[in-house]
C-alpha atoms as a PDB file:
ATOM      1  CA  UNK A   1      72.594  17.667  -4.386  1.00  0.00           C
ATOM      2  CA  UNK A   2      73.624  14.262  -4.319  1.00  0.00           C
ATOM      3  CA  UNK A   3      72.070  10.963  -6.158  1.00  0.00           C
ATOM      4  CA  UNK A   4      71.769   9.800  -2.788  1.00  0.00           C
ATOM      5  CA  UNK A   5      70.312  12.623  -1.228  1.00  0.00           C
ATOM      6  CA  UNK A   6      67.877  13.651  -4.143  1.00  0.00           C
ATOM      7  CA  UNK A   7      66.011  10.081  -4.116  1.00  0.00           C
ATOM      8  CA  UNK A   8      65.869  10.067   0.174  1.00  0.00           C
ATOM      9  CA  UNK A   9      64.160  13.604  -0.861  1.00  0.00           C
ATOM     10  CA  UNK A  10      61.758  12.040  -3.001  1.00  0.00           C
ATOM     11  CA  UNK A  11      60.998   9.217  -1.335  1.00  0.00           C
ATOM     12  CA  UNK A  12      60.261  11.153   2.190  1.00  0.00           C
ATOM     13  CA  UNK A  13      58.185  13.318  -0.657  1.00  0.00           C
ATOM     14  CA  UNK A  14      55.767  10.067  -1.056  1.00  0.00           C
ATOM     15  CA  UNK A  15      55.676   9.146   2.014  1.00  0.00           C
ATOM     16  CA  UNK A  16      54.064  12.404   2.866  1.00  0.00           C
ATOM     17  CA  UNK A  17      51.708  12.026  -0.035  1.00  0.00           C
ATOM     18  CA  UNK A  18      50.509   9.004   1.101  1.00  0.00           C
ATOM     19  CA  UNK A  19      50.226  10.055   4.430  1.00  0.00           C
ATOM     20  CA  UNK A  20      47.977  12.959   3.378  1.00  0.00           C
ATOM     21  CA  UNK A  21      45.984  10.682   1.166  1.00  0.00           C
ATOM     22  CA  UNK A  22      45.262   8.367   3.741  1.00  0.00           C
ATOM     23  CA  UNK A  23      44.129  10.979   6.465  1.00  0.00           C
ATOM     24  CA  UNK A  24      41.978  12.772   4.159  1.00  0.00           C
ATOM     25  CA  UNK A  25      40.502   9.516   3.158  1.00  0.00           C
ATOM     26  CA  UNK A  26      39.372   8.821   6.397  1.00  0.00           C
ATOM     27  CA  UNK A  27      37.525  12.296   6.705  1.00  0.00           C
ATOM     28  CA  UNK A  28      35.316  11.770   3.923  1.00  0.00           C
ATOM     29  CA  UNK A  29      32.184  10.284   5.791  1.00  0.00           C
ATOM     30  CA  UNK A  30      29.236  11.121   6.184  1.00  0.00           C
ATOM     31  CA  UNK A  31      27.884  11.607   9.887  1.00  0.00           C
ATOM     32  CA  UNK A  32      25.138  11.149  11.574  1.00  0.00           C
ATOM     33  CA  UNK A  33      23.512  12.936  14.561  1.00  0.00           C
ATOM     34  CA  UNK A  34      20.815  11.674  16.703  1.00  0.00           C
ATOM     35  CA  UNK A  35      19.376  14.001  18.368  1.00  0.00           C
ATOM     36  CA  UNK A  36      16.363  12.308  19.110  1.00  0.00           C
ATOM     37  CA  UNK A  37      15.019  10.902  22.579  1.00  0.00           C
ATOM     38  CA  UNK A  38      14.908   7.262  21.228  1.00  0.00           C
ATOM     39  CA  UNK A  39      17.275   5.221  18.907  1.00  0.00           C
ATOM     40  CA  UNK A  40      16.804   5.457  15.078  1.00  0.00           C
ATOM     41  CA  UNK A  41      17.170   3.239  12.485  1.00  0.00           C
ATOM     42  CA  UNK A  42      18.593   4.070   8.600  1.00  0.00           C
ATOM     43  CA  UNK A  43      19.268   1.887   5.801  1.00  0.00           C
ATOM     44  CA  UNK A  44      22.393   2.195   4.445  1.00  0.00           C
ATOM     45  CA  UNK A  45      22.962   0.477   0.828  1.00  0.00           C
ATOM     46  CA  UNK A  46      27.021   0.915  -0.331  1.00  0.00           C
ATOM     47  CA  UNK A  47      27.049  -0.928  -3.787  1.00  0.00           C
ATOM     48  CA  UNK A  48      25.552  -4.051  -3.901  1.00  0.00           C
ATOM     49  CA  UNK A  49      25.511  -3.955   0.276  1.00  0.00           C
ATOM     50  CA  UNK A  50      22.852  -3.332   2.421  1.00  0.00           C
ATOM     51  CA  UNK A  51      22.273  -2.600   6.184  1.00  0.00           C
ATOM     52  CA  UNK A  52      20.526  -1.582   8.753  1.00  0.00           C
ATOM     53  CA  UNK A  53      21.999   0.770  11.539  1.00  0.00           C
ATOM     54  CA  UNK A  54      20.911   1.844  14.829  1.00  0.00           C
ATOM     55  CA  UNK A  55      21.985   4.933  16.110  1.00  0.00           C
ATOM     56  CA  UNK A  56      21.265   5.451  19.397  1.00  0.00           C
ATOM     57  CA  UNK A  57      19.873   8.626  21.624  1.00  0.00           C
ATOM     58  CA  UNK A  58      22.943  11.299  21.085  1.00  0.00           C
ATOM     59  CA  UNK A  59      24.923   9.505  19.286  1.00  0.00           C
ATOM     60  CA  UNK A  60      27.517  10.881  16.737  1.00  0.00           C
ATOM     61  CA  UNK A  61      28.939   8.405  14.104  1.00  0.00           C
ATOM     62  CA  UNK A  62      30.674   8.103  10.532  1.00  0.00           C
ATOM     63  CA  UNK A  63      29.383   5.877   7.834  1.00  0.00           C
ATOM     64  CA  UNK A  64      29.151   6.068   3.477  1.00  0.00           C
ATOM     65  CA  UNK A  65      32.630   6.466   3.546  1.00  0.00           C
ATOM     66  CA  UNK A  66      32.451   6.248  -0.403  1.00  0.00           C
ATOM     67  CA  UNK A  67      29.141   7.228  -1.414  1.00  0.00           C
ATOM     68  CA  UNK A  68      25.538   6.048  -0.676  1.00  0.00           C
ATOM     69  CA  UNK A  69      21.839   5.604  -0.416  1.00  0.00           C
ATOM     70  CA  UNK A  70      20.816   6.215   2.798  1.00  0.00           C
ATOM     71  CA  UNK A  71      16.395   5.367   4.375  1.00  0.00           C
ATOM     72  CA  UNK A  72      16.293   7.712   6.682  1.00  0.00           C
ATOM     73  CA  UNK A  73      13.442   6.898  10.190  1.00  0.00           C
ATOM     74  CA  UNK A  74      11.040   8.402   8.130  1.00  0.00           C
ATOM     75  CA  UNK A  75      11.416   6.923   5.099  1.00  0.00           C
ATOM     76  CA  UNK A  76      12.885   9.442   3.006  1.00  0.00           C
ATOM     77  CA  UNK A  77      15.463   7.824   0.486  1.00  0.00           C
ATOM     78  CA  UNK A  78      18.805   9.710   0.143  1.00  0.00           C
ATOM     79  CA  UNK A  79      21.996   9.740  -2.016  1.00  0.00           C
ATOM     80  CA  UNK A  80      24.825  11.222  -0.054  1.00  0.00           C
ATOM     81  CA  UNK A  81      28.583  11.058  -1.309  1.00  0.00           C
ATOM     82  CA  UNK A  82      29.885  10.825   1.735  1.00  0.00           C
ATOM     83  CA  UNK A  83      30.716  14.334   2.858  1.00  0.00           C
ATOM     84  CA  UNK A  84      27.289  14.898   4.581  1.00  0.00           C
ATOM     85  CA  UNK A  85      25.967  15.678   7.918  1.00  0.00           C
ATOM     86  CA  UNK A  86      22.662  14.317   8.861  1.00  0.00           C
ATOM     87  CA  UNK A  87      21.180  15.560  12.210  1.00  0.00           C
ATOM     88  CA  UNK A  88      17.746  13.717  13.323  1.00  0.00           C
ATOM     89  CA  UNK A  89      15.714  15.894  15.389  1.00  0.00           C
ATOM     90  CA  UNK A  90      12.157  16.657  15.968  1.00  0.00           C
ATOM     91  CA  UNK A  91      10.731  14.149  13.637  1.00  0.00           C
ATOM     92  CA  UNK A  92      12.934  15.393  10.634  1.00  0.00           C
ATOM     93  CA  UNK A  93      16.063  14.533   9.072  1.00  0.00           C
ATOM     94  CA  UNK A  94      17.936  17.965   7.765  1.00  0.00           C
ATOM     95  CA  UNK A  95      21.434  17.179   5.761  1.00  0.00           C
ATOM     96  CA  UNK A  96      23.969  19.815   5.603  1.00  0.00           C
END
């Protein structure tokens, strides 16, 4: 193989790698599920941030992309690293 050829080989090598590292990036959430039949409201503190987020009736949405303490509606207190599911239903908050 070629100089040529052998560093266009690597480099398309990287650019795949980066590729992969950026869509597997993205997938590390956590999610939430309201399943409820009125809007909820967490806390979400990421570092030295903190928020409050309202997810409404059926929504489905990503958040604690890097790690987090989460308040759930009924004021249970959390730490989630970002890979968990959270469904709020019947009064209760089960993580998976």
């Amino acid at each position: 193989m070629s100089e040529g050829k052998m560093k266009e080989t690597q480099w398309l090598g990287l650019g795949i790698t980066l590729i992969l590292c950026l869509f597997s990036t993205s997938s590390l959430a956590a999610v939430i599920i309201n399943n409820e039949n009125t809007d909820q409201i967490i806390t979400v503190t990421e570092g030295a941030s903190k928020h409050e987020m309202v997810i409404t009736v059926g929504e489905q949405t990503d958040f604690c992309a890097g790690g987090c303490f989460v308040m759930l509606p009924n004021g249970d207190r959390e730490a989630l690293t970002g890979s968990e599911t959270i469904i709020l239903q019947d009064g209760k908050a089960t993580i998976k």
